[in-house]
Protein backbone atom coordinates (compact mmCIF):
# COMPACT_ATOMS: atom_id res chain seq x y z
CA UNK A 1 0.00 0.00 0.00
CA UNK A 2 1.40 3.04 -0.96
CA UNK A 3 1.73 6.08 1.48
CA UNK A 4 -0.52 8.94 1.10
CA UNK A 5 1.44 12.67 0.72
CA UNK A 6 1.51 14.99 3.25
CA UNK A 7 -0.88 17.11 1.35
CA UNK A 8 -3.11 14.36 0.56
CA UNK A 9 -3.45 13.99 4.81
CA UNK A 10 -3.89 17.71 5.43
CA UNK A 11 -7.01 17.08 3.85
CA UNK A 12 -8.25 14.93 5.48
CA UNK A 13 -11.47 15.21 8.11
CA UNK A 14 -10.17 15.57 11.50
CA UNK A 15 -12.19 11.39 11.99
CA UNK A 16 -10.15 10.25 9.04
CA UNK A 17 -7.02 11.97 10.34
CA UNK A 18 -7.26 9.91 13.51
CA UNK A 19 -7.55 6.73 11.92
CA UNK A 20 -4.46 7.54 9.95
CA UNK A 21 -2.52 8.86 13.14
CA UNK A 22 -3.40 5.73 15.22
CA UNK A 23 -2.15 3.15 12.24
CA UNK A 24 1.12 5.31 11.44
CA UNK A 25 1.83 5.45 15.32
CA UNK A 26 1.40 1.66 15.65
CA UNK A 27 3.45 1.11 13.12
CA UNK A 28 6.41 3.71 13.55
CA UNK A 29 6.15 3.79 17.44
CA UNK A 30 6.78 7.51 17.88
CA UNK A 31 4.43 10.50 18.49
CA UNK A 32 5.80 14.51 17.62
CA UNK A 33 4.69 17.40 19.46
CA UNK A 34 6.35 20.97 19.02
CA UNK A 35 8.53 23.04 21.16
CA UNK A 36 9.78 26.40 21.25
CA UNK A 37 13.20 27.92 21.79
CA UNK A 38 12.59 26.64 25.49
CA UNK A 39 11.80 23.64 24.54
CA UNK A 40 8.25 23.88 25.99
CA UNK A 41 5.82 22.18 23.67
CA UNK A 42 2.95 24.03 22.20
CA UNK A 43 -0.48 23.82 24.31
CA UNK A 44 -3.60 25.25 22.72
CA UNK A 45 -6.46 26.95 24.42
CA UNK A 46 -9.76 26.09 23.00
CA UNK A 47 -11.84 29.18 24.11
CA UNK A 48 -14.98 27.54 22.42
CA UNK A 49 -14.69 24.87 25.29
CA UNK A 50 -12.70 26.39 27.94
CA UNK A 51 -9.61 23.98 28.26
CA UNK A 52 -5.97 23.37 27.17
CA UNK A 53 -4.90 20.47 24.94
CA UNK A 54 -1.86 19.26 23.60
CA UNK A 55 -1.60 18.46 19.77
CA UNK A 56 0.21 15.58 18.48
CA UNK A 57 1.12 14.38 14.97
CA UNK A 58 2.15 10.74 13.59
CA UNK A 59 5.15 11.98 11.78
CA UNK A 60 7.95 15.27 11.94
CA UNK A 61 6.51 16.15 7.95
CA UNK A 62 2.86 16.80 9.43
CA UNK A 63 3.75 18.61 12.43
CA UNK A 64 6.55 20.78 10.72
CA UNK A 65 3.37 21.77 8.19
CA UNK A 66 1.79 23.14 10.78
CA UNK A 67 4.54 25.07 13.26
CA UNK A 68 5.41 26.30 9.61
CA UNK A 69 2.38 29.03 9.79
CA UNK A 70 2.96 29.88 13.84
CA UNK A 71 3.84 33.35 14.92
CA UNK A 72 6.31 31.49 17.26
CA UNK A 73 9.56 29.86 15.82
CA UNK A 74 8.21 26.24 17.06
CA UNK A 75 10.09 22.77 16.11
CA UNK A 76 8.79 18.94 16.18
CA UNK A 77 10.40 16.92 18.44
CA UNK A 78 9.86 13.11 18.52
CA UNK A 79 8.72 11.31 21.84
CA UNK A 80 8.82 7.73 21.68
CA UNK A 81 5.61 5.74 21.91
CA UNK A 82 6.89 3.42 24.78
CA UNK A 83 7.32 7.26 26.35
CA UNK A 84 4.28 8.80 25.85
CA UNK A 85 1.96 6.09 27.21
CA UNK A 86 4.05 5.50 30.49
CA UNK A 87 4.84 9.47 31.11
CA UNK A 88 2.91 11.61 29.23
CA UNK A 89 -0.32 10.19 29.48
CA UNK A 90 -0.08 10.36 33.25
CA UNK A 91 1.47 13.92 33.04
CA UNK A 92 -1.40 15.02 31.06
CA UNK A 93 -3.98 13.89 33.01
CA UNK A 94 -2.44 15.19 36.06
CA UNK A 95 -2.03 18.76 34.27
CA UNK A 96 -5.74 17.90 33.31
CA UNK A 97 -4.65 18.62 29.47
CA UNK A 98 -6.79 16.95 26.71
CA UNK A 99 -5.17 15.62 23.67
CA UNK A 100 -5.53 17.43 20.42
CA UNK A 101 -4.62 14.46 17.80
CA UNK A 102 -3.53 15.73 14.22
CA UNK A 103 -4.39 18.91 13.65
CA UNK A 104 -4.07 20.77 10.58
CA UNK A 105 -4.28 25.36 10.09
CA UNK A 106 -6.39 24.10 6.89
CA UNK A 107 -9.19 22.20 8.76
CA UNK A 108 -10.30 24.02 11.85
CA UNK A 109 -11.46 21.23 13.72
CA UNK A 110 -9.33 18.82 15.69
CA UNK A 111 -10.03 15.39 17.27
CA UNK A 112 -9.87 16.25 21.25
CA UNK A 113 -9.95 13.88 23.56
CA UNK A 114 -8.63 12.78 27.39
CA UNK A 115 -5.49 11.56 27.28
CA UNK A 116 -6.83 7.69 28.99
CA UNK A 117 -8.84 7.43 25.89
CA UNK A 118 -6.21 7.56 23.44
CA UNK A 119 -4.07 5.61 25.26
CA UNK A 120 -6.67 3.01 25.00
CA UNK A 121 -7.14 3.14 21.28
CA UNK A 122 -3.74 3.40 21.13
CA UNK A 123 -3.04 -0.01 22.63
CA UNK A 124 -6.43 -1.64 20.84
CA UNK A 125 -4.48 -0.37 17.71
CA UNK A 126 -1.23 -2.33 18.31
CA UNK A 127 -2.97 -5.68 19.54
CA UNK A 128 -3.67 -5.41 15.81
CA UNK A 129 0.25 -5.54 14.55
């Protein structure tokens, strides 16, 4: 099966970017966030819904496209899988952050969710591989 183009995925509906993010993360093992000069990763305020969330991407490509567009000179930086489900997904729900998975500038809406949950789909989608 060939792999769709970055461009291709930015276009995407924020459902069908989630079921792309949770098969490329099974299979590549690694989840990107971006940081800034101090390496403290972006967090987004959703004023619609009154809370923070962190957004994640599958691969560097998709979440360079969109730190490309930021006022802030942001980066992706790669957090192994193994990682994120033992120490981030506790951190997270500590810091009571929700999880904003692949978003895009193009498509304004963005698959939120608590942190628990994807962790759970996460693992129902590697019991697949």
């Amino acid at each position: 099966m060939n792999k769709p183009s970055d461009s291709d995925l930015l276009n995407l509906d924020c459902e069908a970017r989630y079921d792309y993010f949770l098969g490329d993360v099974a299979e590549n093992r690694e989840i990107w966030i971006l940081v800034n000069a101090s390496d403290f990763f972006l967090k987004i305020y959703s004023e619609d819904e009154n809370f923070d969330y962190l957004p994640i991407w599958s691969n560097k490509e998709l979440a360079s496209a969109y730190a490309k567009d930021s006022t802030e000179p942001l980066k992706p930086k790669e957090i192994s899988l193994p990682e994120f489900l033992k120490k981030w997904i506790a951190g997270l729900e500590k810091d009571d952050l929700m999880v904003g998975v692949f978003p895009t500038l193009s498509d304004k809406t963005v698959w939120i969710m608590e942190p628990g949950e994807l962790k759970d789909d996460i693992n129902d989608e590697l019991a697949q591989f």
